[in-house]
N, C-alpha and C. Protein backbone atom coordinates (compact mmCIF):
# COMPACT_ATOMS: atom_id res chain seq x y z
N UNK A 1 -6.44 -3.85 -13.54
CA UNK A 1 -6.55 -2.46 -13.18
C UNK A 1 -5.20 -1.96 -12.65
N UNK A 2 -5.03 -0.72 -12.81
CA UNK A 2 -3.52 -0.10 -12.35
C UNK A 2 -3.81 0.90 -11.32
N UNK A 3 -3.27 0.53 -10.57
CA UNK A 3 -3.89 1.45 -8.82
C UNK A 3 -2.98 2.36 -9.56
N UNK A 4 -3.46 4.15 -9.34
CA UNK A 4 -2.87 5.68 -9.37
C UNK A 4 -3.54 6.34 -8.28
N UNK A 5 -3.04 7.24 -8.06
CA UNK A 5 -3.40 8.17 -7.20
C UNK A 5 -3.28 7.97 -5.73
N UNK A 6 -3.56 9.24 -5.06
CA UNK A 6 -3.77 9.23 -3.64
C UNK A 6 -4.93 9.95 -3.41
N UNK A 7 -5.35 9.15 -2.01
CA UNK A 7 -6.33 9.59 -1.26
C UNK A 7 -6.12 9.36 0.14
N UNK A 8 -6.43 10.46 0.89
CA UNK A 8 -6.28 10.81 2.08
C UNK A 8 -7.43 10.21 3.07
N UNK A 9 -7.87 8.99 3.82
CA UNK A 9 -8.82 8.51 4.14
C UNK A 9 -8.68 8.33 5.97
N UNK A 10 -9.83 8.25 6.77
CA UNK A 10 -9.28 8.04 8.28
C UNK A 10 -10.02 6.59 8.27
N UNK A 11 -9.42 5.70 9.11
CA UNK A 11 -9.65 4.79 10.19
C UNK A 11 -10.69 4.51 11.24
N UNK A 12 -11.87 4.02 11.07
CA UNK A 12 -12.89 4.45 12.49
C UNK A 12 -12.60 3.70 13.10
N UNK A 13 -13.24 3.96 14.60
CA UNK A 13 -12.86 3.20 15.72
C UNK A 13 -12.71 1.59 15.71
N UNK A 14 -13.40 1.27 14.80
CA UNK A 14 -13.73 -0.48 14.58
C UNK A 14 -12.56 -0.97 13.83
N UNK A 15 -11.15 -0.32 13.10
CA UNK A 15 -10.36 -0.61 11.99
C UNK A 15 -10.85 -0.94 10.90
N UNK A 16 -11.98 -0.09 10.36
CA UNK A 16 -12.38 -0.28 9.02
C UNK A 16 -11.80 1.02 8.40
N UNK A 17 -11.51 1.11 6.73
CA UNK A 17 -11.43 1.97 6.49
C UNK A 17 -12.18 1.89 5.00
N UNK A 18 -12.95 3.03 4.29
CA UNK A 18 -13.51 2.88 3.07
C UNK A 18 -12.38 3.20 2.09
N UNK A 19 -12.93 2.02 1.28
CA UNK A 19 -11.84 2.12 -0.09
C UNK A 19 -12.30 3.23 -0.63
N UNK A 20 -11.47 4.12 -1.41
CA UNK A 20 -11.75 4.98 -2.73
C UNK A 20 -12.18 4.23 -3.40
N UNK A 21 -13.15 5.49 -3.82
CA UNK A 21 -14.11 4.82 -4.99
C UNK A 21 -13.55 4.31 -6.34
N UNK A 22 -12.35 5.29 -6.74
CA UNK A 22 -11.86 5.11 -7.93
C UNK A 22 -10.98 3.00 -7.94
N UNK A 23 -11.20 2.33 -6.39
CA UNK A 23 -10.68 1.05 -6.27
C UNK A 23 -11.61 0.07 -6.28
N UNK A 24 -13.16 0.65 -5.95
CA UNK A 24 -14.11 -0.33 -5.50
C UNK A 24 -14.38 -1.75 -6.45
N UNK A 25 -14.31 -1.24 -7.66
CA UNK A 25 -14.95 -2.39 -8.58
C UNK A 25 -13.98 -3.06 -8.82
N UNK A 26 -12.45 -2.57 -8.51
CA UNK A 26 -11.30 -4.05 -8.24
C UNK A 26 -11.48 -5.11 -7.30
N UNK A 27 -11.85 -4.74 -5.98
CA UNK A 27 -12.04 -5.30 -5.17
C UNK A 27 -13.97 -5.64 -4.54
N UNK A 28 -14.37 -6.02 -5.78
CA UNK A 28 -16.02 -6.58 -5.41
C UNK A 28 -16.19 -7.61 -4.87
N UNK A 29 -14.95 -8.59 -5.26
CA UNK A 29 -14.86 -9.94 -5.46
C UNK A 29 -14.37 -10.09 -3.71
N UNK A 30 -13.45 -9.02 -3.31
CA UNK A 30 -12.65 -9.38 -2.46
C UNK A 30 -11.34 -8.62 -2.44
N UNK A 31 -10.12 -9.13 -1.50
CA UNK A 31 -8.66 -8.66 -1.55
C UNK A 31 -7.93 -9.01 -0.56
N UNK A 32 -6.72 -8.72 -0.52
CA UNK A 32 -5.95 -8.92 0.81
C UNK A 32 -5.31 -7.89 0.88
N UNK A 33 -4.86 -7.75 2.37
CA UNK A 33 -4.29 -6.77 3.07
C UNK A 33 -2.94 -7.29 3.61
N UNK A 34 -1.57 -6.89 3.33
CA UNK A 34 -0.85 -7.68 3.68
C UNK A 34 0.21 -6.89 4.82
N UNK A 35 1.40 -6.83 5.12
CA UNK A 35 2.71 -6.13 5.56
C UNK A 35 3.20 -5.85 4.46
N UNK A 36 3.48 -4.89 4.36
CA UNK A 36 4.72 -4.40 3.58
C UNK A 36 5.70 -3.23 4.06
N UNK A 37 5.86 -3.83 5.13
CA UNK A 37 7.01 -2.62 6.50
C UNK A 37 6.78 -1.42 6.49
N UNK A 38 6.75 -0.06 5.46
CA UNK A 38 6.12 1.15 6.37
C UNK A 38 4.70 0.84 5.67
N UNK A 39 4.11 0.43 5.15
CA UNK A 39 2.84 0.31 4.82
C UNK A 39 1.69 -1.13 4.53
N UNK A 40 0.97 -0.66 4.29
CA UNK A 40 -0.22 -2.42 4.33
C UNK A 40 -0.21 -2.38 2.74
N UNK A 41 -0.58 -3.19 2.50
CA UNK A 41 -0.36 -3.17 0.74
C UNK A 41 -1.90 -3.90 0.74
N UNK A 42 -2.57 -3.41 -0.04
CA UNK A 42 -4.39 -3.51 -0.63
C UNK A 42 -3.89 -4.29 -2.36
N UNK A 43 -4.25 -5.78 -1.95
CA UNK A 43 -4.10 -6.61 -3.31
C UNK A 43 -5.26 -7.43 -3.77
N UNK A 44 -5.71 -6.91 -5.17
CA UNK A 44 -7.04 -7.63 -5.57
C UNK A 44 -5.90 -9.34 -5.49
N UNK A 45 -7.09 -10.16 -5.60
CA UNK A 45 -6.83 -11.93 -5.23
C UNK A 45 -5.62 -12.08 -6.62
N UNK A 46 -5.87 -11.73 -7.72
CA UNK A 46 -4.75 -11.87 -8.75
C UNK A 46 -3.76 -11.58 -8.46
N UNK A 47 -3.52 -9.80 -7.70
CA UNK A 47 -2.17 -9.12 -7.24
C UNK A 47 -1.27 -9.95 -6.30
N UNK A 48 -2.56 -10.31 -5.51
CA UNK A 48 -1.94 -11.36 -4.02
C UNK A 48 -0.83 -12.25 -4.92
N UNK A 49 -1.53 -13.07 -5.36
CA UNK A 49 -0.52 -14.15 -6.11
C UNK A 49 0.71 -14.10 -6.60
N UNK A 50 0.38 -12.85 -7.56
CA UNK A 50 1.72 -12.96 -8.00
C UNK A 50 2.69 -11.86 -7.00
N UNK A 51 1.99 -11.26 -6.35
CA UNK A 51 2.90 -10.52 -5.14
C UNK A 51 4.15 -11.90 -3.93
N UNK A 52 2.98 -13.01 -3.68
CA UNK A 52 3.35 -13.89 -3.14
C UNK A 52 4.25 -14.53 -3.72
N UNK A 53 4.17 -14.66 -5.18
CA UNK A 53 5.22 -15.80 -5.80
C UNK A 53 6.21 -14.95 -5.78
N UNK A 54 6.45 -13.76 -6.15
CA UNK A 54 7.59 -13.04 -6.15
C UNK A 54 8.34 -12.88 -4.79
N UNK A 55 7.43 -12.71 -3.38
CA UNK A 55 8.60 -13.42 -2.13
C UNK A 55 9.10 -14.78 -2.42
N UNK A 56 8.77 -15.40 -2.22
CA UNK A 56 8.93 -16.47 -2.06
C UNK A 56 9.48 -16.91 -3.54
N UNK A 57 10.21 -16.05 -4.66
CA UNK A 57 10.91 -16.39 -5.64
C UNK A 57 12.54 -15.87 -5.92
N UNK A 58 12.48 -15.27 -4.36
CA UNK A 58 13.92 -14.52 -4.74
C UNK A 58 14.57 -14.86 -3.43
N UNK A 59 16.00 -14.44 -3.48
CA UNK A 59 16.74 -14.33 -2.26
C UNK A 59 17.03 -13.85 -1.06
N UNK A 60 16.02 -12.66 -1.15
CA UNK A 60 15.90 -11.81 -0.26
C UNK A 60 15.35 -11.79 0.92
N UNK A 61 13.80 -12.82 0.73
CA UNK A 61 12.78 -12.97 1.44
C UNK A 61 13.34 -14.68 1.77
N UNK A 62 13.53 -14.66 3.51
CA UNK A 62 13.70 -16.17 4.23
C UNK A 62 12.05 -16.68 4.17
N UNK A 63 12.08 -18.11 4.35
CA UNK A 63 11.49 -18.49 5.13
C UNK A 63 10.37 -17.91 6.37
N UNK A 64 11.21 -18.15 7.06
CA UNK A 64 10.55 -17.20 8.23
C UNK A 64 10.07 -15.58 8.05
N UNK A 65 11.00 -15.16 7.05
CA UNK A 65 9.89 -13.54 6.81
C UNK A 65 8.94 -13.34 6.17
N UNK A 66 8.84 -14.25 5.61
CA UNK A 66 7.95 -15.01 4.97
C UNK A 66 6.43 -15.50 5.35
N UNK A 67 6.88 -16.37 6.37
CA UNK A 67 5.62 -16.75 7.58
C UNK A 67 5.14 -15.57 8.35
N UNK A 68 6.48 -14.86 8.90
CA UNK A 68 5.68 -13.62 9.15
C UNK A 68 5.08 -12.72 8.12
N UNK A 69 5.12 -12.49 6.97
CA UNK A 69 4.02 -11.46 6.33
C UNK A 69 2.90 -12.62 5.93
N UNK A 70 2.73 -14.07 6.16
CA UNK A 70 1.28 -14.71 6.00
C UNK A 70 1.02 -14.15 7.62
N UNK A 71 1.27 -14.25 8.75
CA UNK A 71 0.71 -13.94 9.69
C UNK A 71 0.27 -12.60 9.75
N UNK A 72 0.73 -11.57 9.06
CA UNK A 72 0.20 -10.12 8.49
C UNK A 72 -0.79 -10.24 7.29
N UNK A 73 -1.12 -11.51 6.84
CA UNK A 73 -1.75 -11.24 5.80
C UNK A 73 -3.43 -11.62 6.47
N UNK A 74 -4.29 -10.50 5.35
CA UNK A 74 -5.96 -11.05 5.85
C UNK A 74 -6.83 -11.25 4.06
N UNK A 75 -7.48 -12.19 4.28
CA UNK A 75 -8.48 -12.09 2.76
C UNK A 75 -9.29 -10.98 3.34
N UNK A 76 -10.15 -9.79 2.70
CA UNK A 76 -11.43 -9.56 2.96
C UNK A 76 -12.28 -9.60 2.02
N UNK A 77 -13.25 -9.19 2.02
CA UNK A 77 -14.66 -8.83 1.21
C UNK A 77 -14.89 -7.49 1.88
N UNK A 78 -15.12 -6.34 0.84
CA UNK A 78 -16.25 -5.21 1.67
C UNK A 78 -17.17 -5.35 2.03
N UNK A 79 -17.54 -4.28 2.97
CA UNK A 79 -19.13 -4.61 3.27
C UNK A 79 -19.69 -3.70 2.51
N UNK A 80 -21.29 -3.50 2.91
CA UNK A 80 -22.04 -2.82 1.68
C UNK A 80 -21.54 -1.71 1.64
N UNK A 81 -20.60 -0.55 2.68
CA UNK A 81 -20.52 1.03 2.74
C UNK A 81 -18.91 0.37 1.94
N UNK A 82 -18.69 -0.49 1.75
CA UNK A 82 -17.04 -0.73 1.15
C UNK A 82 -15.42 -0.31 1.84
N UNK A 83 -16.29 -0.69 3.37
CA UNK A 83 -15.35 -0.55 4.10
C UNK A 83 -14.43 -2.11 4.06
N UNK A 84 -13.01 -2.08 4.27
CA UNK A 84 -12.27 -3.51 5.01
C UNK A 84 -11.92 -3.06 5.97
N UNK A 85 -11.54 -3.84 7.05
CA UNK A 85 -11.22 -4.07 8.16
C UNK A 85 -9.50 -4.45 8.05
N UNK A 86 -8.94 -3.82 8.83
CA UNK A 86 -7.59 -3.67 8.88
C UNK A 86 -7.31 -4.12 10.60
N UNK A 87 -6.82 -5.49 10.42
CA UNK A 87 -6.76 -6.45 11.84
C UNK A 87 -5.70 -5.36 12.98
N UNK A 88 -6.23 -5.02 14.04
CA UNK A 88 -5.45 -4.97 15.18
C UNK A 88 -3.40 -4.73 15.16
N UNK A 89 -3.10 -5.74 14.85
CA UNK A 89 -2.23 -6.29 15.24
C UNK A 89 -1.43 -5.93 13.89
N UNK A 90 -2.22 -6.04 12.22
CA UNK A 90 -1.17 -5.33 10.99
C UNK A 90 -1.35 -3.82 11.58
N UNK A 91 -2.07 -3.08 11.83
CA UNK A 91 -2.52 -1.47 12.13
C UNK A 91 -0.81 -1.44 13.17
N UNK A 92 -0.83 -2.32 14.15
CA UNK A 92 0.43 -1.50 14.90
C UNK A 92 1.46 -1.83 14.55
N UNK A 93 1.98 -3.19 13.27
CA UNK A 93 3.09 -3.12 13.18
C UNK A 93 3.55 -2.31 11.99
N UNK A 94 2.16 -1.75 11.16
CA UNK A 94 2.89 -0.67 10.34
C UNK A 94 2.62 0.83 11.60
N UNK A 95 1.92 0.94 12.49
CA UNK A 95 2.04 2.26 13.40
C UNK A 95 0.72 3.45 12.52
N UNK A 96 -0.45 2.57 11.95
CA UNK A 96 -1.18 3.26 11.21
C UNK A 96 -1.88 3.19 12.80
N UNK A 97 -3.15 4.40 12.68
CA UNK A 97 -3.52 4.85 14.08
C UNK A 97 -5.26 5.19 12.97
N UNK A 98 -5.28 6.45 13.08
CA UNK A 98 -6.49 6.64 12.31
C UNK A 98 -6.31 7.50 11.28
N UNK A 99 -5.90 8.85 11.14
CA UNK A 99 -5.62 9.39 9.51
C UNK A 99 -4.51 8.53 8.75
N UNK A 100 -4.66 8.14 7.37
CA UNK A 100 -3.93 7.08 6.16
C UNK A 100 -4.09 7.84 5.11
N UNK A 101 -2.66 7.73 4.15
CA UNK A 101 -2.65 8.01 2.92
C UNK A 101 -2.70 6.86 2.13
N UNK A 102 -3.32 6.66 1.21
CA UNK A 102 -3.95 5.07 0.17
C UNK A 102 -3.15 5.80 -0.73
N UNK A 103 -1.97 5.11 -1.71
CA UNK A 103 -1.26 5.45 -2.57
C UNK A 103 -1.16 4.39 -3.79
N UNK A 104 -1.54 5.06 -4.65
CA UNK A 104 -1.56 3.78 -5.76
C UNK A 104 0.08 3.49 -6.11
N UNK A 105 -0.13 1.89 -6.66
CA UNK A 105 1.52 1.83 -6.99
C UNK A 105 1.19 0.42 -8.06
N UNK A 106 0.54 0.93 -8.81
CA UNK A 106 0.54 0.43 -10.40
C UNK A 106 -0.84 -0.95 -9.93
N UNK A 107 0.49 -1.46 -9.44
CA UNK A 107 -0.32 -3.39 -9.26
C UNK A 107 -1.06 -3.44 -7.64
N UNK A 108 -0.57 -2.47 -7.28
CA UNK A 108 -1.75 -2.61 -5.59
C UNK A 108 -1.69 -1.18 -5.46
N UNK A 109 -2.25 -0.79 -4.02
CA UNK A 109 -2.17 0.25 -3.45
C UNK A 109 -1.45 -0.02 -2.06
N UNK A 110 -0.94 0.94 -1.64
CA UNK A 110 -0.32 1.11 -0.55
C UNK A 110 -1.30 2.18 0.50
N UNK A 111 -1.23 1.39 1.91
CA UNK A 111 -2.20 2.30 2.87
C UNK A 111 -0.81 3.21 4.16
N UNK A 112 -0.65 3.80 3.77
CA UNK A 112 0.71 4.56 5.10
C UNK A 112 -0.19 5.20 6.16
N UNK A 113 0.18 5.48 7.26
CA UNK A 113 0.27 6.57 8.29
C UNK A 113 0.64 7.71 7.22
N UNK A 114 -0.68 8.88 7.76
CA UNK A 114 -0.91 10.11 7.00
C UNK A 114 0.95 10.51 6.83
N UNK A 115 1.56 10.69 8.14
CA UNK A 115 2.51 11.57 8.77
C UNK A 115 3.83 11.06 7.89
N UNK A 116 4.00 9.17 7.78
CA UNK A 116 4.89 8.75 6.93
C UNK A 116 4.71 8.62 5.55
N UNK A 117 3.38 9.13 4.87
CA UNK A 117 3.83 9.37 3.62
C UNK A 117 3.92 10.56 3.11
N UNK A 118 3.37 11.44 3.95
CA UNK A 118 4.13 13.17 3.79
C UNK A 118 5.31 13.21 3.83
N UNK A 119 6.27 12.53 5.04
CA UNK A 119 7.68 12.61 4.69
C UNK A 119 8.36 12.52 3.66
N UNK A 120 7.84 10.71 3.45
CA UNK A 120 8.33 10.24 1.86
C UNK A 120 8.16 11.07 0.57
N UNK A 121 7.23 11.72 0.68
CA UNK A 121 6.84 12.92 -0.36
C UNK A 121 7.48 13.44 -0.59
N UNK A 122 7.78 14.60 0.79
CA UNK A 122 8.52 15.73 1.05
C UNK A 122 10.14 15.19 0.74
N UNK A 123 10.40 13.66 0.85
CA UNK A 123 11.69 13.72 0.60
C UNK A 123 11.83 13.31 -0.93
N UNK A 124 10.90 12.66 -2.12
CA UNK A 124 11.11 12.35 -2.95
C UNK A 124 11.00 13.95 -3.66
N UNK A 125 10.89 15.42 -3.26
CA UNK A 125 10.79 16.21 -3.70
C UNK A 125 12.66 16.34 -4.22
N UNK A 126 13.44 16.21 -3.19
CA UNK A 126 14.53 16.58 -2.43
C UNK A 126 15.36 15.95 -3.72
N UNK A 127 16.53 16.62 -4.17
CA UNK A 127 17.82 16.19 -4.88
C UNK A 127 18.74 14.70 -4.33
N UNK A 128 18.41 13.40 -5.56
CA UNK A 128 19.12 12.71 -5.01
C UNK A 128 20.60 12.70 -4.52
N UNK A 129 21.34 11.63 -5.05
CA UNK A 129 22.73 11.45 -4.26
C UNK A 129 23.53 12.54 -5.34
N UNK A 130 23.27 12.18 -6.97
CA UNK A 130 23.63 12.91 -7.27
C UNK A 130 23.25 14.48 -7.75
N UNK A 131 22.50 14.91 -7.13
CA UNK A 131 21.96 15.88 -6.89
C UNK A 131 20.79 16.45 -8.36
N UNK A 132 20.31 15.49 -8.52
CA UNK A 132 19.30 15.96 -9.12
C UNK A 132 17.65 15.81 -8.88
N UNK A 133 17.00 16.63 -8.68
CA UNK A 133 15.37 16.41 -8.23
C UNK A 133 14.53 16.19 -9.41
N UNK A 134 13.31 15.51 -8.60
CA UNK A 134 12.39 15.25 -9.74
C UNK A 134 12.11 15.48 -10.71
N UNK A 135 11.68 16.84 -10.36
CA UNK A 135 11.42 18.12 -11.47
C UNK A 135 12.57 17.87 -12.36
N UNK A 136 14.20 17.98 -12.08
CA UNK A 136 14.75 18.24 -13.07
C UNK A 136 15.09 16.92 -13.96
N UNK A 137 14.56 15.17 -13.31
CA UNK A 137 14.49 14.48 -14.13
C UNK A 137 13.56 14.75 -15.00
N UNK A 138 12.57 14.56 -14.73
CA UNK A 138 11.45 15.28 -16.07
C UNK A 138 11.79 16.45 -17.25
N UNK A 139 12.71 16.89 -16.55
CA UNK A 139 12.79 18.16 -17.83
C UNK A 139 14.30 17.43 -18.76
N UNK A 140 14.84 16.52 -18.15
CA UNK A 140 16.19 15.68 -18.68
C UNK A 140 15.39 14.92 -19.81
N UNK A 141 14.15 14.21 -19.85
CA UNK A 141 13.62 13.21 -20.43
C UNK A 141 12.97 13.96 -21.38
N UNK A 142 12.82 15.53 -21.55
CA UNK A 142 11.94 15.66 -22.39
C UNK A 142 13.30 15.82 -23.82
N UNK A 143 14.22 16.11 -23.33
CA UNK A 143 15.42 16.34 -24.00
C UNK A 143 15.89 14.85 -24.62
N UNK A 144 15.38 13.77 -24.59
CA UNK A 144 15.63 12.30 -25.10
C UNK A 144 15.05 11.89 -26.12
């Protein structure tokens, strides 16, 4: 399955949050919830894997940063309303509180703080270095 889209979802008091529906039947089986620095990354058990082999296949990712995103990492299962539970301790080191934006990104989804993925938005609107914006890549590509 190819995670798309966004959905705007809150947090209840317990750190559960319900998956979108358009994710549920990826994750029947299960998933993990991992770090991925401004956001938690939502990986069916296949994604996990090869998400994992790819740290732990390059130069970038030590050892030790390593151990720390298994200590950020959780298996879950939903429960019957298809909520997961998002542990304590990943919730504050990405600074998620209770409103989240769930952002698809092909091979997982990404869960942000509402507030940091409006930014990211608002700035992927914005003209890069060399000053061209989104919009006007799209209209470059139709010309190819």
């Amino acid at each position: 399955m190819q995670f798309l889209d966004q959905f705007e979802h809150t947090i209840d008091g317990k750190g559960r949050l319900v998956l979108p529906s358009a994710y549920r039947d990826a994750f029947k089986e299960g998933g993990y919830l991992t770090f991925m620095g401004a956001s938690v990354g939502l990986f069916t058990p296949e994604g996990w894997e090869k998400h994992l082999f790819r740290l732990q296949s390059n130069d970038v990712f030590t050892r030790k940063d390593i151990s720390q995103v298994l200590a950020l990492t959780s298996p879950f299962t939903p429960d019957g309303q298809h909520r997961v539970s998002i542990s304590p301790k990943l919730r504050a080191r990405v600074g998620i509180d209770r409103e989240v934006t769930i952002v698809g990104q092909a091979s997982h989804a990404a869960i942000y703080p509402r507030d940091v993925w409006a930014a990211r938005e608002e700035e992927s609107l914005q003209p890069d270095e060399g000053g061209v914006s989104l919009d006007e890549k799209f209209d470059h590509l139709e010309h190819l």
